[in-house]
Structures are given as C-alpha cells and as structure tokens.
C-alpha atoms as a PDB file:
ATOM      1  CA  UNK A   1     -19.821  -7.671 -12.412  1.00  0.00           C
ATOM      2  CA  UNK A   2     -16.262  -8.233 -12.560  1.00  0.00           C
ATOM      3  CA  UNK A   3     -15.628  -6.888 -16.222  1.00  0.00           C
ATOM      4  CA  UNK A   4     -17.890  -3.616 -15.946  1.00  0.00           C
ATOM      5  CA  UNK A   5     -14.637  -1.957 -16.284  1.00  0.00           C
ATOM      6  CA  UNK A   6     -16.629   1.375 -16.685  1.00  0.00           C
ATOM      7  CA  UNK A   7     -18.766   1.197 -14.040  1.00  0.00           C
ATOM      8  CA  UNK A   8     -16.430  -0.131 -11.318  1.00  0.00           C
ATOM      9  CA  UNK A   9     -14.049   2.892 -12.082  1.00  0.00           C
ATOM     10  CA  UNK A  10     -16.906   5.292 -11.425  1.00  0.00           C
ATOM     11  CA  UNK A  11     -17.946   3.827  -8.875  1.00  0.00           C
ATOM     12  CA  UNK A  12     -13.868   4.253  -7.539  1.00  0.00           C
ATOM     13  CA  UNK A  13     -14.062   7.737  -8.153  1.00  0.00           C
ATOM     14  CA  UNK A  14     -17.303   8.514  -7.046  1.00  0.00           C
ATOM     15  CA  UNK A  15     -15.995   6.232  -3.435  1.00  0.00           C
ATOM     16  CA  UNK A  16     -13.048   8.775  -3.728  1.00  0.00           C
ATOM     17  CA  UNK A  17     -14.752  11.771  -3.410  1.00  0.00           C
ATOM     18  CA  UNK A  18     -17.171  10.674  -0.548  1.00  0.00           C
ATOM     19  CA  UNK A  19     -13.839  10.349   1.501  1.00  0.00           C
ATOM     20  CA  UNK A  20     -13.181  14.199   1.433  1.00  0.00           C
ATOM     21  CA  UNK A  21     -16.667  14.388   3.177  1.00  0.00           C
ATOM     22  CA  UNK A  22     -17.755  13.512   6.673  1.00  0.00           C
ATOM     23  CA  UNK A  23     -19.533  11.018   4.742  1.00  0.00           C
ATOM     24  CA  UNK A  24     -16.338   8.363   4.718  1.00  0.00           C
ATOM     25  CA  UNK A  25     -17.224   7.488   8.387  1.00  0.00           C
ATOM     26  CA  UNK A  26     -19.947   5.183   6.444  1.00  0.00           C
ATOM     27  CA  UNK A  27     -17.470   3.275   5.074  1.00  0.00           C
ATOM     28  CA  UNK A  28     -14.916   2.692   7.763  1.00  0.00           C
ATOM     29  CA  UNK A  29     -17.549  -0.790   8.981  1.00  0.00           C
ATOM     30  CA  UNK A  30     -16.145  -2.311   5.476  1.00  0.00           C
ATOM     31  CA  UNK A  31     -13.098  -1.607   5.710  1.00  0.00           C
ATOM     32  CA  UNK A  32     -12.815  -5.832   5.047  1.00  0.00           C
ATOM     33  CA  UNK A  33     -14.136  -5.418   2.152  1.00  0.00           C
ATOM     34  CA  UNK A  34     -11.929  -3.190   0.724  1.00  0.00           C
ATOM     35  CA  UNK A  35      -9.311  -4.995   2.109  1.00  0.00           C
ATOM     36  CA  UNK A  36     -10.341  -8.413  -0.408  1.00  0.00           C
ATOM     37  CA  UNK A  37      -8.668  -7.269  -3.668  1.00  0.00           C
ATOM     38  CA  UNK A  38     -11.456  -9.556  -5.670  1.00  0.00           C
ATOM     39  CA  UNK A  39     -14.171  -7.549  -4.218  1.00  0.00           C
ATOM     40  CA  UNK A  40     -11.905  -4.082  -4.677  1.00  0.00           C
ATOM     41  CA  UNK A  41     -10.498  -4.547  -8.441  1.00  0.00           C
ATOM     42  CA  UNK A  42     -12.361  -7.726  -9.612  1.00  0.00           C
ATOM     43  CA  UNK A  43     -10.768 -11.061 -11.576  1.00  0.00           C
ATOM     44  CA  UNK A  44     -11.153  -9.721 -14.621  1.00  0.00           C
ATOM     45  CA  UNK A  45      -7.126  -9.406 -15.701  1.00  0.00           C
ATOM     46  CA  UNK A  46      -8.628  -5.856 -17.800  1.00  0.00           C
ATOM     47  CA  UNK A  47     -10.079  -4.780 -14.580  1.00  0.00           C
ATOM     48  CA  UNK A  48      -6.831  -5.722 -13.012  1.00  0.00           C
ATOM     49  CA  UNK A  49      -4.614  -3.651 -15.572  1.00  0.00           C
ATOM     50  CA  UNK A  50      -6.648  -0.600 -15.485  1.00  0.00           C
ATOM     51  CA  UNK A  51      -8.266  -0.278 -11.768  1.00  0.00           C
ATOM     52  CA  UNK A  52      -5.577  -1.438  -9.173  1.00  0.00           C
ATOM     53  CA  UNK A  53      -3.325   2.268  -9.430  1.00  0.00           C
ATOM     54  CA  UNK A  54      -6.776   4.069  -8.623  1.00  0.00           C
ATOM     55  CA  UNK A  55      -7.985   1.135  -6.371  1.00  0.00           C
ATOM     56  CA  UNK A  56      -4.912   1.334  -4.394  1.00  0.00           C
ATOM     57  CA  UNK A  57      -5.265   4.877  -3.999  1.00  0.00           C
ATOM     58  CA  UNK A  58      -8.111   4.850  -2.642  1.00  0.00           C
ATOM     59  CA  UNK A  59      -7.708   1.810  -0.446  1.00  0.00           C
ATOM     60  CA  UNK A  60      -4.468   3.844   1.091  1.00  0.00           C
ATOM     61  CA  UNK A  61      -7.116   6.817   1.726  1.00  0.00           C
ATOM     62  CA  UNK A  62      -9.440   4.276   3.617  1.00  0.00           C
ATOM     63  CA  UNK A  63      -6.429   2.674   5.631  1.00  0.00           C
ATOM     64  CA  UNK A  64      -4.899   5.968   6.845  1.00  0.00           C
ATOM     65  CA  UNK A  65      -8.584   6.854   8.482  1.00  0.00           C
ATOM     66  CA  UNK A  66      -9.099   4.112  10.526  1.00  0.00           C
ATOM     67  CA  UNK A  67      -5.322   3.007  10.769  1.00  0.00           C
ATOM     68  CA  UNK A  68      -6.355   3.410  14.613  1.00  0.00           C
ATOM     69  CA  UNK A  69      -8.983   1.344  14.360  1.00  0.00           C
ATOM     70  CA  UNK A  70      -8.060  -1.208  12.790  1.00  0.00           C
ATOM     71  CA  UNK A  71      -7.380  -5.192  14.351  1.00  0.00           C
ATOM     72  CA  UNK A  72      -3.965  -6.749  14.124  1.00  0.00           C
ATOM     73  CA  UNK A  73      -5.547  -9.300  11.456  1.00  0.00           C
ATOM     74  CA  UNK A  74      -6.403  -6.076   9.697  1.00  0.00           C
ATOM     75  CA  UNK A  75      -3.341  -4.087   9.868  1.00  0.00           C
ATOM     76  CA  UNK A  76      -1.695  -7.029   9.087  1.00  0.00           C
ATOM     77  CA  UNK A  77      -3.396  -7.901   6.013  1.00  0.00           C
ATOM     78  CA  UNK A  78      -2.528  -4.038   5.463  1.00  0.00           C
ATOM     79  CA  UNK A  79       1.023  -4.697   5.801  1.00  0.00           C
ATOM     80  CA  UNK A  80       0.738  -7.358   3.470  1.00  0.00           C
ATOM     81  CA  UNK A  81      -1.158  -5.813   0.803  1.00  0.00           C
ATOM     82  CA  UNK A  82       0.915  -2.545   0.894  1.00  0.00           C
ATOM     83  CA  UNK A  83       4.347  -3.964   1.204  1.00  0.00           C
ATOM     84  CA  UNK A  84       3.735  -6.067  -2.076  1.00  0.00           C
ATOM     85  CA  UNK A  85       2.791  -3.254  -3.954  1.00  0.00           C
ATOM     86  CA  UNK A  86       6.129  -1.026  -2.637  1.00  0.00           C
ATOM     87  CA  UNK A  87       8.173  -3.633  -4.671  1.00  0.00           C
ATOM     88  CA  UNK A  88       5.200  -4.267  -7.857  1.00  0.00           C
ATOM     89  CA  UNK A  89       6.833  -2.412 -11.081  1.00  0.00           C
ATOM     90  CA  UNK A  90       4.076  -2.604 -12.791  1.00  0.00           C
ATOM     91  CA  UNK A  91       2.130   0.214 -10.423  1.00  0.00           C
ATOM     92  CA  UNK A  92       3.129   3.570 -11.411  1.00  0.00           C
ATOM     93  CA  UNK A  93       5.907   4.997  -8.964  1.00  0.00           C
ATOM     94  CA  UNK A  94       3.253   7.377  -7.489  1.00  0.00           C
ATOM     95  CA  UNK A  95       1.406   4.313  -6.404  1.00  0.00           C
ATOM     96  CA  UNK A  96       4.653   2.891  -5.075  1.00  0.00           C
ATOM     97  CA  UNK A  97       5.646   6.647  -3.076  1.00  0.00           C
ATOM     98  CA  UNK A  98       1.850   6.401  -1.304  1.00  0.00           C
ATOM     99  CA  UNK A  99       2.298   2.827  -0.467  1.00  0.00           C
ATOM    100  CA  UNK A 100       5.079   3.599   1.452  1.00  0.00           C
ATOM    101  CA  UNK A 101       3.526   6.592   3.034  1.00  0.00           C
ATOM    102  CA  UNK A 102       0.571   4.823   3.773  1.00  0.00           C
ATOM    103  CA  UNK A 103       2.964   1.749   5.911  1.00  0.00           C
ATOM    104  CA  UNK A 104       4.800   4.545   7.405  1.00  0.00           C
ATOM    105  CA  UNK A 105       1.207   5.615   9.378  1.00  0.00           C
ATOM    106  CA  UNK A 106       0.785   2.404   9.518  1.00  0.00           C
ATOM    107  CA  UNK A 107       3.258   2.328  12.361  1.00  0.00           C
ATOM    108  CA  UNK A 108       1.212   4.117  14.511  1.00  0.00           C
ATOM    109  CA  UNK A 109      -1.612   1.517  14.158  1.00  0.00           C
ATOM    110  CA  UNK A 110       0.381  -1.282  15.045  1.00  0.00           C
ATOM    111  CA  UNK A 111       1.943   0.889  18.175  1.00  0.00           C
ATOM    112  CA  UNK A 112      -1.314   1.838  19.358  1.00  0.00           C
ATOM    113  CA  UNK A 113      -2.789  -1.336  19.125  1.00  0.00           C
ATOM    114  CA  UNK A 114      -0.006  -2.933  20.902  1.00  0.00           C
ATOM    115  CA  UNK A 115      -0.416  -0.127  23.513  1.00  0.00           C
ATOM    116  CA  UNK A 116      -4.085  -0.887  24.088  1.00  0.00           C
ATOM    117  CA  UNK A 117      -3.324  -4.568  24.534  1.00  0.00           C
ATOM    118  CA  UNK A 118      -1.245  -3.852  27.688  1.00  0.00           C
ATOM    119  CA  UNK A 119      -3.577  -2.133  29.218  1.00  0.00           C
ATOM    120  CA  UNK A 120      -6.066  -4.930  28.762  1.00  0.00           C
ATOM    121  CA  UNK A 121      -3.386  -6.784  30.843  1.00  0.00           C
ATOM    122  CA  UNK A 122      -3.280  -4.576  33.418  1.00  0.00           C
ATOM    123  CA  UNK A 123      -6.817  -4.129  33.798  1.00  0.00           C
ATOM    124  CA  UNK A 124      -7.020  -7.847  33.618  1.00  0.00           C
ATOM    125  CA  UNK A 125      -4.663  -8.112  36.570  1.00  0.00           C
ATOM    126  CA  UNK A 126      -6.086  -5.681  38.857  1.00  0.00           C
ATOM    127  CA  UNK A 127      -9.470  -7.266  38.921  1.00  0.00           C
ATOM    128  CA  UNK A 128      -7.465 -10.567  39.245  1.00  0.00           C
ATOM    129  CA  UNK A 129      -9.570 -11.869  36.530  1.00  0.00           C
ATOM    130  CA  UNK A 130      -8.312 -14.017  33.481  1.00  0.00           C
ATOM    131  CA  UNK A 131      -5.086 -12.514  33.757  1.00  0.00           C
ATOM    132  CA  UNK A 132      -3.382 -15.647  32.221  1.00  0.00           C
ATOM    133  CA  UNK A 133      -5.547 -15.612  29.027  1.00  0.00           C
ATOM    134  CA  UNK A 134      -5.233 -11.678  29.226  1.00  0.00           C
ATOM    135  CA  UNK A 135      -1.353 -11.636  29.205  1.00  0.00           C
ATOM    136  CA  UNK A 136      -0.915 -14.496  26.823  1.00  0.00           C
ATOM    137  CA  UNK A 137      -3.180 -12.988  23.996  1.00  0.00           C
ATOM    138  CA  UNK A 138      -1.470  -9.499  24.335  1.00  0.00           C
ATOM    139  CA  UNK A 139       1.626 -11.523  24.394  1.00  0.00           C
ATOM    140  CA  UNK A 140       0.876 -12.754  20.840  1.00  0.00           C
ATOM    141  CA  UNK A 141      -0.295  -9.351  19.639  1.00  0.00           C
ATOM    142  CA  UNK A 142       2.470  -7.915  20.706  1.00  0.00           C
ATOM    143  CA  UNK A 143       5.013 -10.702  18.186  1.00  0.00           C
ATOM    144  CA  UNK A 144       2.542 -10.328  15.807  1.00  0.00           C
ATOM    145  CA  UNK A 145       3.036  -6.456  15.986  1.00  0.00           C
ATOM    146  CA  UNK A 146       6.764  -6.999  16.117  1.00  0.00           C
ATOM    147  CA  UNK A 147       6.846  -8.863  12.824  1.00  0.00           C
ATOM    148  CA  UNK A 148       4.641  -6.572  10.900  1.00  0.00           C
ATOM    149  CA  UNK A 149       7.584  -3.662  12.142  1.00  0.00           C
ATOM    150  CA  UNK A 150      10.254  -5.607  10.753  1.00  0.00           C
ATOM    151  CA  UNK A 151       8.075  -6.068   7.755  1.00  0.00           C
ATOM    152  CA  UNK A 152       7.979  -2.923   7.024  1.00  0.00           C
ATOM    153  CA  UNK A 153      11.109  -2.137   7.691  1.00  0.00           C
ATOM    154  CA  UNK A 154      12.519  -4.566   5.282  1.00  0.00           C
ATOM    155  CA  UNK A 155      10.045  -3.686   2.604  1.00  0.00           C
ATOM    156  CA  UNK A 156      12.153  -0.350   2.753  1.00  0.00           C
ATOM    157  CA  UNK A 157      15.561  -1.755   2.507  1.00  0.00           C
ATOM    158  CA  UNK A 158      14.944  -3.772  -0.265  1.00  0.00           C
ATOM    159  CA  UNK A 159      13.112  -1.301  -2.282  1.00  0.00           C
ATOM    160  CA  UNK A 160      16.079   0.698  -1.895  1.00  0.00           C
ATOM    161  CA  UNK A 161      18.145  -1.980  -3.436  1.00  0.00           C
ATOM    162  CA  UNK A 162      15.769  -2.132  -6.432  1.00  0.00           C
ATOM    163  CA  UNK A 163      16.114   1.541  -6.783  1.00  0.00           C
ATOM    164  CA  UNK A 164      19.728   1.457  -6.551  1.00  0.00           C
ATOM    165  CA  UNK A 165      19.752  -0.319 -10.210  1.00  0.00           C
ATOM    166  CA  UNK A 166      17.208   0.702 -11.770  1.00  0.00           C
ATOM    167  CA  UNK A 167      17.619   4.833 -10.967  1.00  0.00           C
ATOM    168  CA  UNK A 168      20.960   3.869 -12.602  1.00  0.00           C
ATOM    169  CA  UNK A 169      19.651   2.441 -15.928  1.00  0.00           C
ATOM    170  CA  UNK A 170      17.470   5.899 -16.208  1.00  0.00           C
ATOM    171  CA  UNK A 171      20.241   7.510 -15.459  1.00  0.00           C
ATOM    172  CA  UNK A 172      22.184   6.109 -18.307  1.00  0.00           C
ATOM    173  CA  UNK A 173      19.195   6.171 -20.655  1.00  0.00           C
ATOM    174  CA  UNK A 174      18.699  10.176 -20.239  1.00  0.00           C
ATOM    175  CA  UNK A 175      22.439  10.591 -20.560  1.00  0.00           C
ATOM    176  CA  UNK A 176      22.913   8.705 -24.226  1.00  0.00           C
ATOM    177  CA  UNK A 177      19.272   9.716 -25.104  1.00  0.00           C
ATOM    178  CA  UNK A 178      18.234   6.273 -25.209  1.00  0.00           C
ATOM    179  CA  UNK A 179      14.366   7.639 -24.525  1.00  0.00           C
ATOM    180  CA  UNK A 180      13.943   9.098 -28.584  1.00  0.00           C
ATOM    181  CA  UNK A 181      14.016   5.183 -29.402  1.00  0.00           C
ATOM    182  CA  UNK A 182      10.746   4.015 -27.643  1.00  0.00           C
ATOM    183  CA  UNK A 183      12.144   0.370 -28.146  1.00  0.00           C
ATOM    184  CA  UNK A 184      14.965   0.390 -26.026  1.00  0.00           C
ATOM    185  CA  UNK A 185      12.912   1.512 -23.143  1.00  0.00           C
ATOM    186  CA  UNK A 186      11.564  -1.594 -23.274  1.00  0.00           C
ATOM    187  CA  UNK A 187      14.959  -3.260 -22.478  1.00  0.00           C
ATOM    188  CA  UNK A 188      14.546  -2.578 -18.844  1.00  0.00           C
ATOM    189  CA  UNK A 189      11.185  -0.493 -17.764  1.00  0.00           C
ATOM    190  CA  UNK A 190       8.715  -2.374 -16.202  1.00  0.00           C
ATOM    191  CA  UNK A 191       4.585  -2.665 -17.554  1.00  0.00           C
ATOM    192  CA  UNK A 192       2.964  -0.292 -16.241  1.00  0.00           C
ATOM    193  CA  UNK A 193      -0.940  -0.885 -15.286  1.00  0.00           C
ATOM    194  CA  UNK A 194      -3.060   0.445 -18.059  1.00  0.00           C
ATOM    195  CA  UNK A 195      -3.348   0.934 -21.755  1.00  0.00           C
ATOM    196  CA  UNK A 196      -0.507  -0.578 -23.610  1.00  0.00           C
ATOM    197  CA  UNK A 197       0.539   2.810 -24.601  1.00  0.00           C
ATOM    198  CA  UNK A 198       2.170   3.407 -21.181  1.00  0.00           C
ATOM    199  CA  UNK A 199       4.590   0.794 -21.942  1.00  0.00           C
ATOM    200  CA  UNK A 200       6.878   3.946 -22.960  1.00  0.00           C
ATOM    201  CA  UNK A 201       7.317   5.783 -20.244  1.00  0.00           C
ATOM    202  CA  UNK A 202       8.815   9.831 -19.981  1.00  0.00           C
ATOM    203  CA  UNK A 203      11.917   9.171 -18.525  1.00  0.00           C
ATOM    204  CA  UNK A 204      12.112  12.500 -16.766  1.00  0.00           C
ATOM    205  CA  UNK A 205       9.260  12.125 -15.109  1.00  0.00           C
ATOM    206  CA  UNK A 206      10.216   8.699 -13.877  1.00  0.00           C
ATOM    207  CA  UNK A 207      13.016  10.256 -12.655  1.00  0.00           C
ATOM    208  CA  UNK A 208      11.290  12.788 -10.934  1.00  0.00           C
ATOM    209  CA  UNK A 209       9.330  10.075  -8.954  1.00  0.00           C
ATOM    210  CA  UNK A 210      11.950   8.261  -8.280  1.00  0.00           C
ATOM    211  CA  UNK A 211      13.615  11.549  -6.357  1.00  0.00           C
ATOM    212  CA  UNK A 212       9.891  11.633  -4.505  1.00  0.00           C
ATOM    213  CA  UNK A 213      10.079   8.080  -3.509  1.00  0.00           C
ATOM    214  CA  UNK A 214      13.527   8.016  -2.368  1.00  0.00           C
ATOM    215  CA  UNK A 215      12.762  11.558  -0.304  1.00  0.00           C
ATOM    216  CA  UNK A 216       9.759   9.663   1.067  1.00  0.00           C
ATOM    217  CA  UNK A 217      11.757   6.401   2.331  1.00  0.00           C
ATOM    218  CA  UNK A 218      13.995   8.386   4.073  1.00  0.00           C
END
C-alpha cells in the first residue's frame, strides 16, 4: 500500500542490502520498475517526504549496475529522473552529490549503447540486409544519445549557478552567526525531505557537502 510508510522503508533497506550480494543480478529484469517513481516511493505525499532520499539511493545503486545494459528509453528516463533531482533542494545535498555521480557513469551507458548501434549497421550492411532500416534507427539512437549528453551536461552548468548563490548565503550565515537563530535559516534553506525537524539544517555540514558536490562536478 502506498502509505505503509514502515513497511516500504524496510522493504528499501532490506532491497539495499541484497545489492552488496550476488543476489542484485535478480533484480536487474525490473529495473522498469524501479524506474516508475509511483511504484518506487508511492503517492502518498508522507511516503514522498520520507522515502525518496533513501529511494533515490538505492535507485542510483540499481542504475550504475546495469548502466550497460540498459535501452536508450531507459537511460533516458535515467537522465531524466536523475537530472531533476541534481537541481531538487529539497533532497539532502548527499542525494544531490550521488545524482551527479550516478549521470556521470551514466555517460558510459549512453556511449556504449551508441557504440553497439553502429555495429548493428555494419553488420546490417555486410549481409546487405535491411541496411536502410538498420542505419536509420541507429541514426535516431545516436540524436537521442546526443541529447541526453547535452542533458547532462547542462544539468551541471546550471547546478553550478545555483551553487554559486546559495554557497554564498551559507557563507554569510556562518560568518555573522546567523545559524544560533534557527528562524533565519529559514530565510533561504530549502525543505529538506523528512521530519519537519530538518527544516534547520547544521550549516557546517551543509557546507561541507557543498565542497563534496562541487569536487564531484568538476
């Protein structure tokens, strides 16, 4: 059910520690499924607010394993999904640093993919059969692949804008010790999923992940 809460963030954690095993392989056939957010997190917005940082997590885990496997519809939903959360505020920075991590592998999906499509051409033209229909569907997959690279390229530049201000408002708020009065945080940091105490956030530490997920993007 989509508002067992409880039992769907067990059942994260329990999906979690299958993937250190040889197990995962089990799960790489559903990777679809984990790709449908509804089915992952559920519609329940308390589901939503306390499930997506670990669901995420765990869907970057699933990605990265069969990131050579995957179809272009796949990666790109991938793309999609991933790129969207690089620029969400209210997923934890950590979230944000292994999204990014997680497009950056994703790279080598989309070359690989576009790698085996021209050899389908070339087999395709050696046997001299259905080389038009060959060439124009590797054609395709090859824009397609192109587009999800500039994605993801301009996922990073903008997030770097976004960091640009708000690194500087932390900045600021350390230096006139803005973070004793819990209500002025509020003035500029973002929900973060979870209980409402994380509203208030350590500034240090957010500072600290900020350094990680600059360091990452470049």
């Amino acid at each position: 059910p989509h508002d067992s809460i409880a039992v769907r963030k067990e059942l994260l954690v329990a999906t979690r520690h299958i993937l250190a095993t040889d197990f995962r392989e089990g799960f790489f056939k559903h990777v679809d499924i984990f790709l449908d957010e509804k089915q992952l997190v559920g519609t329940s917005r308390g589901a939503g607010d306390s499930l997506r940082p670990l669901a995420y997590s765990l869907l970057a885990e699933v990605v990265h394993h069969v990131r050579l496997m995957l179809t272009m519809a796949q990666l790109s939903k991938a793309v999609h999904l991933f790129s969207r959360n690089v620029h969400d505020a209210s997923l934890p920075l950590t979230v944000q640093t292994t999204s990014i991590r997680l497009l950056m592998n994703l790279v080598e999906g989309i070359y690989h993919k576009h790698n085996q499509d021209q050899d389908k051409v070339g087999a395709a033209q050696v046997i001299n059969q259905q080389a038009g229909s060959a060439a124009a569907a590797a054609a395709e997959a090859s824009e397609k692949g192109r587009k999800l690279l500039v994605r993801i390229l301009d996922t990073f530049v903008r997030k770097f804008g976004t960091l640009k201000e708000y690194t500087k408002k932390l900045c600021e708020a350390r230096k006139q010790d803005k973070h004793d009065d819990p209500s002025l945080l509020l003035e500029f940091m973002p929900f973060r999923s979870g209980s409402l105490s994380d509203i208030v956030i350590d500034i240090t530490k957010e500072i600290n992940d900020c350094k990680q997920l600059i360091k990452t993007l470049i």
